[in-house]
Protein backbone atom coordinates (compact mmCIF):
# COMPACT_ATOMS: atom_id res chain seq x y z
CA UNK A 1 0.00 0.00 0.00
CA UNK A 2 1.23 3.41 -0.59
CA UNK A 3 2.17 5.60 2.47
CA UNK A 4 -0.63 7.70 3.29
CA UNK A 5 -0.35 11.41 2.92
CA UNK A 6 0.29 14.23 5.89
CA UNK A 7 -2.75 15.79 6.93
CA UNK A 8 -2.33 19.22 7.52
CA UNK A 9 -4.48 20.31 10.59
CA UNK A 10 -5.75 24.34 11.07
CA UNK A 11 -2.26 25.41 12.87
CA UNK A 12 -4.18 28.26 14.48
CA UNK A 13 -6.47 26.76 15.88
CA UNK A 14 -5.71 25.26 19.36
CA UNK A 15 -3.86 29.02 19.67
CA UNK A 16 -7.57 30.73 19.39
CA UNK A 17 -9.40 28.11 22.04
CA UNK A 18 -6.43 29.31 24.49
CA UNK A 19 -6.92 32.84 23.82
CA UNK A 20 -10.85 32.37 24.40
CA UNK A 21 -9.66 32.51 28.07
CA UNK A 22 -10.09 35.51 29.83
CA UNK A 23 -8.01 37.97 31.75
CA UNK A 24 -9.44 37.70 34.95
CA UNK A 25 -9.28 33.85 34.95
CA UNK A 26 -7.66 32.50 38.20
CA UNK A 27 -4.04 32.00 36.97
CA UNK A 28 -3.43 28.50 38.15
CA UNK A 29 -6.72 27.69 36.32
CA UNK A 30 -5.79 29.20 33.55
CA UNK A 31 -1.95 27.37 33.73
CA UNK A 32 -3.71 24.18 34.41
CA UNK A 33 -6.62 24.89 31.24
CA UNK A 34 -3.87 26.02 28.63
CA UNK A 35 -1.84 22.89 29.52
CA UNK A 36 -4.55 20.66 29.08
CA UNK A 37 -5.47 22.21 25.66
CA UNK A 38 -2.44 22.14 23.85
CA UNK A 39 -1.63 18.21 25.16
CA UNK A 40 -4.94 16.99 24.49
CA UNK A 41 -5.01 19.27 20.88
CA UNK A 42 -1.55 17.48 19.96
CA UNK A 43 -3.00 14.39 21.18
CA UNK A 44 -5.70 13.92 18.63
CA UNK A 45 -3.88 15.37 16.01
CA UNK A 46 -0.80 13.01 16.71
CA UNK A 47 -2.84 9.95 16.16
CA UNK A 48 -5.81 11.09 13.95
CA UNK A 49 -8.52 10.50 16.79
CA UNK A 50 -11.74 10.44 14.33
CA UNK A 51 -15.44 11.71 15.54
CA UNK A 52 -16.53 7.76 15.85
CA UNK A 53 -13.58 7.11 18.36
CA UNK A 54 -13.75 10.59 20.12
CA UNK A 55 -17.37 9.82 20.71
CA UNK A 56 -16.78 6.26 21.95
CA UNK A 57 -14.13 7.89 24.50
CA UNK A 58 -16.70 10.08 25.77
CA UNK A 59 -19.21 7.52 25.89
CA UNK A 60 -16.58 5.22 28.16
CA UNK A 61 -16.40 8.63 30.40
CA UNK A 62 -19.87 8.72 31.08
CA UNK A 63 -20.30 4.87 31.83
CA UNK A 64 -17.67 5.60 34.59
CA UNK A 65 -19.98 8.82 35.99
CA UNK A 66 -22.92 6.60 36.01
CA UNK A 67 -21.45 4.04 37.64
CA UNK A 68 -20.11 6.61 40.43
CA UNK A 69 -21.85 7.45 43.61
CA UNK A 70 -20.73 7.84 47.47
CA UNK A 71 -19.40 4.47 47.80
CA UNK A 72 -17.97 3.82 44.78
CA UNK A 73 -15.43 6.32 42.59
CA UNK A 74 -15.61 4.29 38.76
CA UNK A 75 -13.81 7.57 37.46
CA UNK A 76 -11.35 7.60 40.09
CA UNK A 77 -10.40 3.66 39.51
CA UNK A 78 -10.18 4.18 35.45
CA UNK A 79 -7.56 6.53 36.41
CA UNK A 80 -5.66 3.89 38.55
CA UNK A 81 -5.39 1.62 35.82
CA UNK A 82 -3.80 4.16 33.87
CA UNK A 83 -1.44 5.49 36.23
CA UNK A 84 -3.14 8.95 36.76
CA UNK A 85 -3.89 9.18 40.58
CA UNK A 86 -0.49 7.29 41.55
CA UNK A 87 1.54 9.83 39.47
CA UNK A 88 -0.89 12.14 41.22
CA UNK A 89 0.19 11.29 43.96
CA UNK A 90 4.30 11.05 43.57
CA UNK A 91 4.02 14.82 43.01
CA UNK A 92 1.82 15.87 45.95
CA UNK A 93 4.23 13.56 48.09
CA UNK A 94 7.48 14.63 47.05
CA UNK A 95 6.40 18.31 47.50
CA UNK A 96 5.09 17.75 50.55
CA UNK A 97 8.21 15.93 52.17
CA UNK A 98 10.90 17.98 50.71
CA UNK A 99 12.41 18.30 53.72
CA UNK A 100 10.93 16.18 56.27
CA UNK A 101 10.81 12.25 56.72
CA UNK A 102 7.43 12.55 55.73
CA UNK A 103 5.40 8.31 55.99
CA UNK A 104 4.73 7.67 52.03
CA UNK A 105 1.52 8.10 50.62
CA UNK A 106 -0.49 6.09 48.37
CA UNK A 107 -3.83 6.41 46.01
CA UNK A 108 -6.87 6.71 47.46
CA UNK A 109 -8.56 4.15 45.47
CA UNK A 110 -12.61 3.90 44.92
CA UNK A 111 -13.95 2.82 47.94
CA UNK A 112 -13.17 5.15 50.41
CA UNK A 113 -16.92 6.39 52.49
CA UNK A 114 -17.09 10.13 54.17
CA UNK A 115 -19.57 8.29 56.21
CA UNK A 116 -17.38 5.87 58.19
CA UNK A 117 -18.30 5.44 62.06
CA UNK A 118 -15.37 6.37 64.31
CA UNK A 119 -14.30 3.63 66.87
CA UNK A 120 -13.00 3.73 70.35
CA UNK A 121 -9.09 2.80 70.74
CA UNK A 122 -8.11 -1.05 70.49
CA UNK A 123 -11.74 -2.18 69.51
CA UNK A 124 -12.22 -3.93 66.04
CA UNK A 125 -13.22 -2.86 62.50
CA UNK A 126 -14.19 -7.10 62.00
CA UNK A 127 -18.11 -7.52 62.33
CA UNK A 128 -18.61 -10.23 60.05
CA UNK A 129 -15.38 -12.08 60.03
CA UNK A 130 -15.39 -14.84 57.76
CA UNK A 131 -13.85 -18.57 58.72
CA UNK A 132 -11.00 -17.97 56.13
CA UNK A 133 -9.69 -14.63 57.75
CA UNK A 134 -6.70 -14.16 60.10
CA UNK A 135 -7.34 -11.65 62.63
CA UNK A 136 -4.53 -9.11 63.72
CA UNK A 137 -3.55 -6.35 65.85
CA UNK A 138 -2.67 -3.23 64.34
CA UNK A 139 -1.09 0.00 66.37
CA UNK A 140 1.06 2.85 66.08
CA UNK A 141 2.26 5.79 67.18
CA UNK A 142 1.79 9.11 64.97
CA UNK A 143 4.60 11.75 64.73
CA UNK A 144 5.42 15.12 64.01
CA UNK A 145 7.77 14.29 60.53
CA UNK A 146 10.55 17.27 61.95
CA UNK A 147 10.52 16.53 65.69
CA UNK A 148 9.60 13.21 66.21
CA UNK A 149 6.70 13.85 69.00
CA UNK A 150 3.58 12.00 68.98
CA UNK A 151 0.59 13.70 67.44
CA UNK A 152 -2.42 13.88 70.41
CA UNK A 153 -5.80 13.57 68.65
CA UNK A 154 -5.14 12.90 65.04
CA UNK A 155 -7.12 11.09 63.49
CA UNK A 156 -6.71 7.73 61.72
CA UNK A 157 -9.14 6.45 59.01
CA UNK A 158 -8.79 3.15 58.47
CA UNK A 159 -10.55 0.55 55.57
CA UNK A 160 -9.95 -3.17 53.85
CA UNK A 161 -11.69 -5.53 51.76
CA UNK A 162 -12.80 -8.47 53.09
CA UNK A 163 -11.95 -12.71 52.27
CA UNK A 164 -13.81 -12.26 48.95
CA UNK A 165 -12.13 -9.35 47.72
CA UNK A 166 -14.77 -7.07 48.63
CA UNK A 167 -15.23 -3.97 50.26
CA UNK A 168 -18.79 -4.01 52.54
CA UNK A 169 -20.42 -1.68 50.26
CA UNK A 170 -20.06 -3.97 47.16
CA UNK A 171 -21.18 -7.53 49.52
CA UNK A 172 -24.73 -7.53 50.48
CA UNK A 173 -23.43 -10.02 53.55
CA UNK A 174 -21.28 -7.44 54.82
CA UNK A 175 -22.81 -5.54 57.33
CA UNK A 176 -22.76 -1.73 56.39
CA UNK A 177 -19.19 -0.32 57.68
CA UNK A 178 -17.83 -3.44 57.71
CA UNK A 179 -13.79 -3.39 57.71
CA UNK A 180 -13.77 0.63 58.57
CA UNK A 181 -13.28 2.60 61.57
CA UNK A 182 -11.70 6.29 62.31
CA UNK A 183 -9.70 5.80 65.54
CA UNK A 184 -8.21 9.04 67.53
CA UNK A 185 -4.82 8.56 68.94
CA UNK A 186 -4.18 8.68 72.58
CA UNK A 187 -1.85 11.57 74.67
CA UNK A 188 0.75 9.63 73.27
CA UNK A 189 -0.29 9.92 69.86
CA UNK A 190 -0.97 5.64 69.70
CA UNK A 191 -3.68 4.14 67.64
CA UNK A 192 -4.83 0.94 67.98
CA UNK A 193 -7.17 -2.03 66.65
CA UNK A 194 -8.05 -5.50 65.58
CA UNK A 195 -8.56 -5.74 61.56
CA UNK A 196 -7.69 -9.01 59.76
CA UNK A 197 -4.85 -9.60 57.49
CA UNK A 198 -5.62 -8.17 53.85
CA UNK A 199 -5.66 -10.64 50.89
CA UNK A 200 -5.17 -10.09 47.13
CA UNK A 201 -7.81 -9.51 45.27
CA UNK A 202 -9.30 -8.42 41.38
CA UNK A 203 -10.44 -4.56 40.19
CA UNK A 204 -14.25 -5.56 39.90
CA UNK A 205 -14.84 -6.11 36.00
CA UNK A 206 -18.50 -4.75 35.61
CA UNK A 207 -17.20 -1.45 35.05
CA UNK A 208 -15.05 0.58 32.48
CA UNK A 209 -12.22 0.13 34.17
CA UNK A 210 -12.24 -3.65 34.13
CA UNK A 211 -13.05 -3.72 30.79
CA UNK A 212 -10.24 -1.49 29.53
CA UNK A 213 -7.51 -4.31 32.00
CA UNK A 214 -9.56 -6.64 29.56
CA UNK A 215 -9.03 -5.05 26.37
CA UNK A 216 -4.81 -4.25 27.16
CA UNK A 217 -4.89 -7.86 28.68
CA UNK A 218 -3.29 -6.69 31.98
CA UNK A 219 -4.37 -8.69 34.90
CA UNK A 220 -6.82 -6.97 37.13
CA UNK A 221 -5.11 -7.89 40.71
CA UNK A 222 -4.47 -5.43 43.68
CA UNK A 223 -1.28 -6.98 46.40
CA UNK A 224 -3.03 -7.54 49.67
CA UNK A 225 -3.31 -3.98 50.88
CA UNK A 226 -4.97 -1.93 54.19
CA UNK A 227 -5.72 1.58 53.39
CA UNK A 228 -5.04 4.74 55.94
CA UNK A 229 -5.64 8.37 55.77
CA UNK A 230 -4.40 10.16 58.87
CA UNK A 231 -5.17 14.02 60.00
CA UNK A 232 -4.17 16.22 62.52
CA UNK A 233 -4.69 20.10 63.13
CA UNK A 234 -1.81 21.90 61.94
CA UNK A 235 -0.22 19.37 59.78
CA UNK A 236 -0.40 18.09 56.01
CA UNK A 237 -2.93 14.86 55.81
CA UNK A 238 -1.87 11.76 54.20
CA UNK A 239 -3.23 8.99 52.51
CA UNK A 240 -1.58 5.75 52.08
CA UNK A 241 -1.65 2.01 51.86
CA UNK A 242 0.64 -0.03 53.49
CA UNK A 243 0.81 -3.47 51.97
CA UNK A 244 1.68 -7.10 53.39
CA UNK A 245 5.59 -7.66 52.36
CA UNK A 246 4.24 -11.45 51.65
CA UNK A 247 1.33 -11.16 49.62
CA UNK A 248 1.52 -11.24 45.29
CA UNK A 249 1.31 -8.64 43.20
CA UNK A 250 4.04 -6.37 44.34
CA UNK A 251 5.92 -6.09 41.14
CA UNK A 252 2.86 -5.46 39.40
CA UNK A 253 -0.04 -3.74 41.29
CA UNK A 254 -3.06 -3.22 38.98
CA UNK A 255 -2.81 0.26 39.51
CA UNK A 256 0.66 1.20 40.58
CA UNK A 257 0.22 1.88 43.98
CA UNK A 258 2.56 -0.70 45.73
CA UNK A 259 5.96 0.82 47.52
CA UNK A 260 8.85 -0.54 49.12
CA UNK A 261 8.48 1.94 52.11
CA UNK A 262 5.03 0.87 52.38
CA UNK A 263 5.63 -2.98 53.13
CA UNK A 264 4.48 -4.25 56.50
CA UNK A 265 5.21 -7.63 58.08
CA UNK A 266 2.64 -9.52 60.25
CA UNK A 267 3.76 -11.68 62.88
CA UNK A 268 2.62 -13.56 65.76
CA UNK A 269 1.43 -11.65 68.91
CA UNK A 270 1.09 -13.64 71.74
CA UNK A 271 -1.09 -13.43 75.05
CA UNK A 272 -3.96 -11.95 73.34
CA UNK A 273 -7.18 -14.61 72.42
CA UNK A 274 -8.60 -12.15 70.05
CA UNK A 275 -5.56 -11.84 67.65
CA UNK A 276 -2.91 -14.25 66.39
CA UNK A 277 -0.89 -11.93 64.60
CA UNK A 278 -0.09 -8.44 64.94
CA UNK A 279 1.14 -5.39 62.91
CA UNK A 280 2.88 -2.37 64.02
CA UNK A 281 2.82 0.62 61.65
CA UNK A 282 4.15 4.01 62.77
CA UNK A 283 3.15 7.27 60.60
CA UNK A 284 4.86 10.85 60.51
CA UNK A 285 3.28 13.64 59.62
CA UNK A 286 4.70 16.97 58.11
CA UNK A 287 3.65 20.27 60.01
CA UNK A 288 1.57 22.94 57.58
């Protein structure tokens, strides 16, 4: 077949849609807007995205919206698979502990509920423990990143997916709030509680972003993982994941949010009937 010939595209024209914006626009809008333009303009030009295809993208857009509600972020996963949030969030990380010893952060993946019930210290987040789970201990002490003293009264949010791979709002035998707790820390800035050891488990595939793992032919799997976002007056929050050093799928997280910092190991505690195995995680947080 004969090469096909250069289309020449309107040069002028991404130019007059960034001029449209005006004056008084807030300017890191405006640097964020005429960014966006000109790599998404060069985009479609550099691989001759046609209406049918531009329309089938937006179509795939809106079937993550739909899907979306205050349990579940579709949108927010479709950019996991693609690397969006954890790049995201390498950028608000590194400029946040530029000159602290700051705990990593992580994504904060789709599941995450503003509702979630906060807990006294050392009680448990388990209500419907199934036969197959191992329960453990978890505790900490939170820090001030530059000084090293505990952080009275922050406060730790804390959420896992069951056995099955699922989170309580997607398992109609989970009770609601199932495997989530906010826990305050102590005078000496400790948190503590009983959760059970995370497992592996698959993106769910009845949304877009399964189907797009389908179409690339990636595998959909998530390392066994225990999600944490920790505030405190005066000092920067953080969300992160901390992830079992044992479990699969640390070379190649689903959605790129595995870290070497971030590994935990679980080991036997002893003395205690409610927990065979514990888990110590301390967190630091940079002051504001």
């Amino acid at each position: 077949m004969a090469p096909t010939a250069k289309v020449e595209y309107d040069a002028k024209f991404t130019d007059a849609v960034i001029a449209s914006i005006g004056d008084g626009t807030d300017p890191r809008l405006k640097e964020i807007i005429t960014s966006l333009i000109r790599h998404s303009h060069d985009f479609f030009r550099d691989i001759n995205l046609n209406t049918d295809e531009f329309m089938t993208g937006l179509k795939y857009i809106n079937w993550a919206g739909q899907m979306s509600n205050e349990r579940r972020n579709e949108g927010l996963l479709l950019t996991d698979i693609l690397g969006l949030e954890s790049l995201s969030d390498e950028i608000t990380y590194k400029n946040a502990a530029a000159n602290s010893d700051v705990t990593s952060s992580a994504i904060l993946g789709p599941f995450w509920r503003e509702d979630t019930p906060h807990r006294d210290f050392g009680t448990t987040i388990s209500f419907d423990t199934p036969a197959d789970a191992e329960v453990a201990y978890m505790f900490g002490v939170v820090r001030d990143a530059k000084t090293g003293k505990p952080i009275p009264n922050a406060t730790v949010d804390i959420w896992e997916a069951s056995t099955n791979g699922l989170y309580e709002q997607q398992d109609q035998n989970q009770r609601e709030h199932n495997l989530r707790g906010i826990f305050t820390t102590n005078a000496q800035g400790e948190y503590a509680l009983y959760c059970i050891r995370p497992t592996p488990y698959p993106v769910p595939n009845d949304g877009p972003a399964g189907k797009l793992l389908e179409l690339l032919q990636r595998h959909p799997y998530r390392p066994a993982h225990i999600h944490l976002m920790v505030k405190a007056n005066g000092y920067l929050s953080i969300t992160t994941q901390i992830f079992d050093k044992r479990t699969k799928y640390l070379e190649d997280d689903s959605v790129f949010a595995a870290k070497g910092d971030l590994l935990v190991d679980f080991v036997p505690r002893e003395g205690d009937p409610e927990a065979k195995l514990q888990c110590e995680y301390n967190i630091a947080l940079a002051p504001q």
